[in-house]
Every structure is written in structure tokens, then in C-alpha cells.
PDB file of N, CA and C in Angstrom:
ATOM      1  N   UNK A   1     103.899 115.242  97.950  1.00  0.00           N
ATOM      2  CA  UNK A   1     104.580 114.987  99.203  1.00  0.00           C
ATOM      3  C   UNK A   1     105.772 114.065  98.937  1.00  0.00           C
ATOM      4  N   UNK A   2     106.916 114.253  99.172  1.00  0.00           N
ATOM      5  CA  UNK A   2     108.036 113.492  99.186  1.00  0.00           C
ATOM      6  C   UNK A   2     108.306 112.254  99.922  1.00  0.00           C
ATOM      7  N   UNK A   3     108.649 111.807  99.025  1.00  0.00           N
ATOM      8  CA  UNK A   3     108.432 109.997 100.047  1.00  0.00           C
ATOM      9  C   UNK A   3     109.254 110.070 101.179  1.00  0.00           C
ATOM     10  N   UNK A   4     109.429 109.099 102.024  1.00  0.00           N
ATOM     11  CA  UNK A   4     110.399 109.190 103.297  1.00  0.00           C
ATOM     12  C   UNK A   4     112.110 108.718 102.794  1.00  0.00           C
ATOM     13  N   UNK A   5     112.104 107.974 101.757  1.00  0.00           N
ATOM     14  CA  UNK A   5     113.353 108.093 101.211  1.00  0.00           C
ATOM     15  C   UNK A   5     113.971 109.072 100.884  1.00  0.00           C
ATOM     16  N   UNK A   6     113.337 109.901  99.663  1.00  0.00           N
ATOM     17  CA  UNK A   6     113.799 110.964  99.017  1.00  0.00           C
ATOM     18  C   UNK A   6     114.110 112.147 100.123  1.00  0.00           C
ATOM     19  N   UNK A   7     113.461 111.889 101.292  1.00  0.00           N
ATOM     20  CA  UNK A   7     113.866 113.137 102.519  1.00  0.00           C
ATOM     21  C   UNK A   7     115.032 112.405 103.315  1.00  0.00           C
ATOM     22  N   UNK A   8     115.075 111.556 103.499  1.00  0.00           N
ATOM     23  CA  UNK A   8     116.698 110.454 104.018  1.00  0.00           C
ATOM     24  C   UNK A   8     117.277 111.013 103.158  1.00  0.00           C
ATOM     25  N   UNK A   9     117.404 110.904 101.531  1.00  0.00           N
ATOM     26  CA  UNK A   9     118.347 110.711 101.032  1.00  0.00           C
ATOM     27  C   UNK A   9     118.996 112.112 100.665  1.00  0.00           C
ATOM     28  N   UNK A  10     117.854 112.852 101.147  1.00  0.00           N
ATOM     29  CA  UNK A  10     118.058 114.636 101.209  1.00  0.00           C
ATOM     30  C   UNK A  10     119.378 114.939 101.973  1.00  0.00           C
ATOM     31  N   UNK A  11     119.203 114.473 103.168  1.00  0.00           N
ATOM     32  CA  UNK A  11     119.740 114.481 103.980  1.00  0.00           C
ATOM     33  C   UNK A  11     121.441 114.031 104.545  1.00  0.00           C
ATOM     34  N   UNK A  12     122.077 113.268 103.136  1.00  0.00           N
ATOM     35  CA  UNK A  12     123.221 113.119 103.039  1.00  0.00           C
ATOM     36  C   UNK A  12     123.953 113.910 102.519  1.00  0.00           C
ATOM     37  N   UNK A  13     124.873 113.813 102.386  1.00  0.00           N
ATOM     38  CA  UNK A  13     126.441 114.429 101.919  1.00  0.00           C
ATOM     39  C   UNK A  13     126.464 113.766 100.534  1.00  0.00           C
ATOM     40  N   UNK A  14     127.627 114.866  99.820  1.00  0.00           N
ATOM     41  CA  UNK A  14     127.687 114.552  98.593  1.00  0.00           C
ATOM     42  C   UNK A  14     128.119 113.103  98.414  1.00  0.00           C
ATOM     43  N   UNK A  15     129.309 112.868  99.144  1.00  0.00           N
ATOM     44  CA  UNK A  15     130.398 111.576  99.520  1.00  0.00           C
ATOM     45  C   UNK A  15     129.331 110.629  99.505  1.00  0.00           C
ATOM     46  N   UNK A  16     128.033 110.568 100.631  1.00  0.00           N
ATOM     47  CA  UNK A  16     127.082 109.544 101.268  1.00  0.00           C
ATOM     48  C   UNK A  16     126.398 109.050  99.728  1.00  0.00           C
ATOM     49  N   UNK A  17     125.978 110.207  98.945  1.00  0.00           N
ATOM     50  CA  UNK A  17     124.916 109.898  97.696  1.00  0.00           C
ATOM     51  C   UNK A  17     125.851 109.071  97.302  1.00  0.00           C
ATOM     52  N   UNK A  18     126.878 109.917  96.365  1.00  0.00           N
ATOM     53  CA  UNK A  18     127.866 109.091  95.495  1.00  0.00           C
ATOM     54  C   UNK A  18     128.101 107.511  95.909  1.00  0.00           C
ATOM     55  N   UNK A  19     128.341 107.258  97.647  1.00  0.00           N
ATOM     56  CA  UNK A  19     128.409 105.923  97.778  1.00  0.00           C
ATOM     57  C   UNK A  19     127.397 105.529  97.270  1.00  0.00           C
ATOM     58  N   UNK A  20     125.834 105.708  98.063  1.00  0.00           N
ATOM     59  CA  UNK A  20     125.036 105.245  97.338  1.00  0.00           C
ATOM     60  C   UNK A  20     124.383 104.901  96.278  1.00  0.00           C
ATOM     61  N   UNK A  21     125.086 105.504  95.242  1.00  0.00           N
ATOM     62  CA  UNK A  21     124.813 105.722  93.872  1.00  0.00           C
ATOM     63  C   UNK A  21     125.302 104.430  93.733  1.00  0.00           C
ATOM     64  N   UNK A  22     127.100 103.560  94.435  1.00  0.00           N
ATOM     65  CA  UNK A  22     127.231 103.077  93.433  1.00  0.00           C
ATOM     66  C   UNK A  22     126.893 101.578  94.043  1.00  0.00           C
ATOM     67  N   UNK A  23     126.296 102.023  95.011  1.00  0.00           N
ATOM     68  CA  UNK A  23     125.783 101.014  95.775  1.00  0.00           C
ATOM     69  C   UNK A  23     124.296 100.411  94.972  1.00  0.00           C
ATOM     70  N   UNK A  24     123.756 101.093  94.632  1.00  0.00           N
ATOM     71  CA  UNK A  24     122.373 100.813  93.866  1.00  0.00           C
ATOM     72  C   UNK A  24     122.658 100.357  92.393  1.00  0.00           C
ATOM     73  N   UNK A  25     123.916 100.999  91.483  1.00  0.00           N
ATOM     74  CA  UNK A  25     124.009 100.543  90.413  1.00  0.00           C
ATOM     75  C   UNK A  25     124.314  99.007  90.392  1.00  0.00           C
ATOM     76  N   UNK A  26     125.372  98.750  91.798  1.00  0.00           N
ATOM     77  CA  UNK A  26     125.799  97.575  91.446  1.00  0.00           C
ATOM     78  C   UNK A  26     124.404  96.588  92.095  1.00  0.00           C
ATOM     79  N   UNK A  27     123.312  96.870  92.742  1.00  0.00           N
ATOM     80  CA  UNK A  27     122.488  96.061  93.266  1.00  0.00           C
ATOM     81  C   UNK A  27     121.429  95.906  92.027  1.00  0.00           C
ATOM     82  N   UNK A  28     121.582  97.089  91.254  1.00  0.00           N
ATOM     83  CA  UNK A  28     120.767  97.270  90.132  1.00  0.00           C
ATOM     84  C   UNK A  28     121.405  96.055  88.822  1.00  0.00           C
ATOM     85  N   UNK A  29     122.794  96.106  88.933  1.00  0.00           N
ATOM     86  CA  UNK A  29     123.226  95.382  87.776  1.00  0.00           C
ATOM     87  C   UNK A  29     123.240  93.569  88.692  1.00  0.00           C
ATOM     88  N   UNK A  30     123.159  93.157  89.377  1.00  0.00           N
ATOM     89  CA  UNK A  30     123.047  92.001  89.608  1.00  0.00           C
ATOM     90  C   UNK A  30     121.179  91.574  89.723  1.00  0.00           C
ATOM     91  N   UNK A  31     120.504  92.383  90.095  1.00  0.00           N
ATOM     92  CA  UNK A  31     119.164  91.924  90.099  1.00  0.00           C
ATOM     93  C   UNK A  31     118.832  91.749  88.218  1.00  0.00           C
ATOM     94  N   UNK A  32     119.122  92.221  87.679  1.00  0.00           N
ATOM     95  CA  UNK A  32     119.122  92.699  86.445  1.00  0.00           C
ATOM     96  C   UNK A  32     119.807  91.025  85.584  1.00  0.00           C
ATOM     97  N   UNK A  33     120.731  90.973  86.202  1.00  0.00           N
ATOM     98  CA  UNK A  33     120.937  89.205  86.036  1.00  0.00           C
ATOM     99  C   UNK A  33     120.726  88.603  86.430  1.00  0.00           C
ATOM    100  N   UNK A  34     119.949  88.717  87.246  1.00  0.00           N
ATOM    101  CA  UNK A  34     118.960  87.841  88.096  1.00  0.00           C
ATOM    102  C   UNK A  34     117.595  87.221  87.248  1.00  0.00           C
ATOM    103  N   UNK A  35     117.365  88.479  87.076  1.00  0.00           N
ATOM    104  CA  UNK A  35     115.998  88.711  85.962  1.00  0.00           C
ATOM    105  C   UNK A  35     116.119  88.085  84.779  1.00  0.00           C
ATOM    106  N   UNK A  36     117.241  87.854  84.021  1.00  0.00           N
ATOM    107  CA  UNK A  36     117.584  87.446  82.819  1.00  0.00           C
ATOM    108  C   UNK A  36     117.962  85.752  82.706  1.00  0.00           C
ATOM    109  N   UNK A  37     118.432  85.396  84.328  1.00  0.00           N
ATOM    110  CA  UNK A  37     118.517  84.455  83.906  1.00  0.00           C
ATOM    111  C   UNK A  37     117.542  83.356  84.682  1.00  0.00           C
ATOM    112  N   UNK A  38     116.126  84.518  84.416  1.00  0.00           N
ATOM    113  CA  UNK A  38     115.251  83.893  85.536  1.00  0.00           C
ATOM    114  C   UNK A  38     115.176  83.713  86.844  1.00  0.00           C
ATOM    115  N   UNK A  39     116.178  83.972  87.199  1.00  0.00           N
ATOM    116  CA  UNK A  39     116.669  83.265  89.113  1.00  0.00           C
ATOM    117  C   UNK A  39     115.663  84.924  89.767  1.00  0.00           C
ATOM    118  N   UNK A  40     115.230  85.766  89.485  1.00  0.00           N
ATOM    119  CA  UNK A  40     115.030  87.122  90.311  1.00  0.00           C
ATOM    120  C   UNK A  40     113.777  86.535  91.191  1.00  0.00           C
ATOM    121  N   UNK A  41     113.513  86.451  92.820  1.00  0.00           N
ATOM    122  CA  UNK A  41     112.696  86.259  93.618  1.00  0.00           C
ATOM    123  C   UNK A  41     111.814  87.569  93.441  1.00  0.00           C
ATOM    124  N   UNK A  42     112.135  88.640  93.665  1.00  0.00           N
ATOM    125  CA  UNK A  42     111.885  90.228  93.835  1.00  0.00           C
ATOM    126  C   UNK A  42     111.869  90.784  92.456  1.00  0.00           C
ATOM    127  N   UNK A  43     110.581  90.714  91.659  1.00  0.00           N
ATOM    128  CA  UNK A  43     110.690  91.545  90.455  1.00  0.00           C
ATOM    129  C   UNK A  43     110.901  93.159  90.632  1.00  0.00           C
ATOM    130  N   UNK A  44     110.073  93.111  91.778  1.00  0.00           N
ATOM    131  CA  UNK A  44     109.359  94.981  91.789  1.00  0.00           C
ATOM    132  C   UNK A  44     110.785  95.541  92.303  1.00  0.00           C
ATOM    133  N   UNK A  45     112.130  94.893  92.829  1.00  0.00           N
ATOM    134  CA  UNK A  45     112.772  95.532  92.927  1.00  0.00           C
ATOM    135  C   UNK A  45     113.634  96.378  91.892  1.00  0.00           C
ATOM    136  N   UNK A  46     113.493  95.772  90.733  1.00  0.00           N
ATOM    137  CA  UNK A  46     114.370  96.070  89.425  1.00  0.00           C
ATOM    138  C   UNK A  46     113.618  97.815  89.669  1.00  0.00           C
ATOM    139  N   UNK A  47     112.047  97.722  89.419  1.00  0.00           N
ATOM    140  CA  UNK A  47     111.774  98.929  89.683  1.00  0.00           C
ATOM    141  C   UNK A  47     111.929 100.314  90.842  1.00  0.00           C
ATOM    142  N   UNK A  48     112.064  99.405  91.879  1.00  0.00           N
ATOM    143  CA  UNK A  48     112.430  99.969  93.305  1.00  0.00           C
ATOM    144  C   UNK A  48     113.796 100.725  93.014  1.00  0.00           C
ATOM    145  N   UNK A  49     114.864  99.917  92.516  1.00  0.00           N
ATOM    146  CA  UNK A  49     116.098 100.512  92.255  1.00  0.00           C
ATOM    147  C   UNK A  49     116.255 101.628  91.193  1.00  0.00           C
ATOM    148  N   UNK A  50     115.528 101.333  89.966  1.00  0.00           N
ATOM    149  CA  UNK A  50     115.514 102.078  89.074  1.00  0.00           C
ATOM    150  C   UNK A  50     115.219 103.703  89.713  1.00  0.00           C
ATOM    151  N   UNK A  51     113.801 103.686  90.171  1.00  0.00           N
ATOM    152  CA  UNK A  51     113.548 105.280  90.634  1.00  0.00           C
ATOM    153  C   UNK A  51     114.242 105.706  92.189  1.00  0.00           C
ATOM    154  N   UNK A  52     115.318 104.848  92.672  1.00  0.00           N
ATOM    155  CA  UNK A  52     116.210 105.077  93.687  1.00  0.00           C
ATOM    156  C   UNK A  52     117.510 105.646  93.145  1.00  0.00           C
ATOM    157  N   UNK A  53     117.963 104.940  92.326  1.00  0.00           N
ATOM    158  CA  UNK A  53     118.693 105.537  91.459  1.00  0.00           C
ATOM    159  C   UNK A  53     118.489 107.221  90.701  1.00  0.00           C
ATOM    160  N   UNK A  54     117.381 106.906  90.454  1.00  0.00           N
ATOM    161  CA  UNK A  54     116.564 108.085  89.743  1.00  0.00           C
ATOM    162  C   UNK A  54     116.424 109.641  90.589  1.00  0.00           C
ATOM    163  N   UNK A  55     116.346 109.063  92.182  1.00  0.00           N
ATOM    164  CA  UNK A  55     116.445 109.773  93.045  1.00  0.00           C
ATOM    165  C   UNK A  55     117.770 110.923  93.330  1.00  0.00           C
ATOM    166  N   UNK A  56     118.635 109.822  93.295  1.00  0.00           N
ATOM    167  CA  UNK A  56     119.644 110.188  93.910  1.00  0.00           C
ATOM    168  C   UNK A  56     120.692 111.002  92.805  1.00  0.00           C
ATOM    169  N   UNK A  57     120.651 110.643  91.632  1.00  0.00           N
ATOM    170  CA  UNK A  57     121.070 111.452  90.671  1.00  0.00           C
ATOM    171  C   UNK A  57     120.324 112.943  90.975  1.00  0.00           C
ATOM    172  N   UNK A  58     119.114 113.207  90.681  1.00  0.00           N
ATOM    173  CA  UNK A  58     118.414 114.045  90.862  1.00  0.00           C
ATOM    174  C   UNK A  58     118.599 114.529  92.059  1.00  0.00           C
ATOM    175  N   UNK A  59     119.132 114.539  93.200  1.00  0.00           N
ATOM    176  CA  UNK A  59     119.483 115.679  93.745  1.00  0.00           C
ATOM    177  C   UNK A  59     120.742 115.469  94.303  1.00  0.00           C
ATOM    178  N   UNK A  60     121.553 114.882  93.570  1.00  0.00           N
ATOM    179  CA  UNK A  60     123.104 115.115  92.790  1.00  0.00           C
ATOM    180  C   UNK A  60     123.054 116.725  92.055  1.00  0.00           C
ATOM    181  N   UNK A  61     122.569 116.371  90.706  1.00  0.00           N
ATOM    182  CA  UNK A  61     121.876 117.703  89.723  1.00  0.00           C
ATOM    183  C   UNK A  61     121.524 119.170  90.316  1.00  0.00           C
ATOM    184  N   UNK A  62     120.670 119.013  91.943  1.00  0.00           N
ATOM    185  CA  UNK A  62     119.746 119.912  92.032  1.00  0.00           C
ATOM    186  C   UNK A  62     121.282 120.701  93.280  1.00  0.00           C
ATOM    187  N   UNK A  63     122.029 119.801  93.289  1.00  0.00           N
ATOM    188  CA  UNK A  63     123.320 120.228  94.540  1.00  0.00           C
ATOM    189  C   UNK A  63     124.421 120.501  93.321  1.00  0.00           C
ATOM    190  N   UNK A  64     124.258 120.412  92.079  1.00  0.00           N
ATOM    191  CA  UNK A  64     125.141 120.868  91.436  1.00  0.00           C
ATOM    192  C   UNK A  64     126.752 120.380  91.454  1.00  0.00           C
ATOM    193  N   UNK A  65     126.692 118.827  91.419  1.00  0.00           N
ATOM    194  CA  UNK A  65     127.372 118.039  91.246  1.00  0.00           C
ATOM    195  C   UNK A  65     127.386 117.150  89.554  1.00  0.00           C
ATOM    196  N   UNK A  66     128.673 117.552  88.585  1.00  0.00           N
ATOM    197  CA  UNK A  66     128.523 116.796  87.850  1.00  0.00           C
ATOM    198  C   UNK A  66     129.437 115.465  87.343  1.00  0.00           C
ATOM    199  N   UNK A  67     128.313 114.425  86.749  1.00  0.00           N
ATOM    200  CA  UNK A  67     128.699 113.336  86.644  1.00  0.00           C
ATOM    201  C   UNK A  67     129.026 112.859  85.425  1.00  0.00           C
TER     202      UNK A  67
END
């Protein structure tokens, strides 16, 4: 069963992902120094982002958009 994200995120435009894409990389690359320099409140998010990311590429791919 598809999570309730992955059906939101179904549900955008190519334009909408792509924002979001780079919206998550850059939330991805500051938690990520967060983590490193100890300061991260939210561990599980490093993971949260990772398979959000993971998401959204993937049906980038499946819409036949390449990156």
C-alpha cells in the first residue's frame, strides 16, 4: 500500500517534483551538518529525507524525466 506521501507526491507536476527535489536536497544537506557537527535535534529525519528524496526521483524515472 502506498504511503500517503508517495500518493501527494503522485499527484504533482513535473515543475512541483523538481521544486521539491531541490527543496529536500537542500533540507537534506543542512540536516546532514547538523548531524556532523552534532547540533541535529531530529536524527530520524536524515532518514525521512533520504527515502523522500528516494521517492520523488522515482517517479521522476517512472514519468520519464531525465536527470
Amino acid at each position: 500500500m502506498p504511503s500517503k506521501e508517495a500518493e501527494e507526491l503522485r499527484g504533482l507536476s513535473i515543475e512541483e517534483l523538481l521544486e521539491r527535489l531541490r527543496e529536500v536536497k537542500r533540507e537534506q544537506f543542512l540536516e546532514e551538518m547538523k548531524f556532523k557537527v552534532g547540533a541535529s535535534e531530529k536524527p530520524h529525519l536524515r532518514k525521512a529525507l533520504r527515502r523522500t528524496r528516494a521517492r520523488i526521483l522515482t517517479i521522476l524515472r517512472e514519468r520519464g524525466v531525465k536527470l
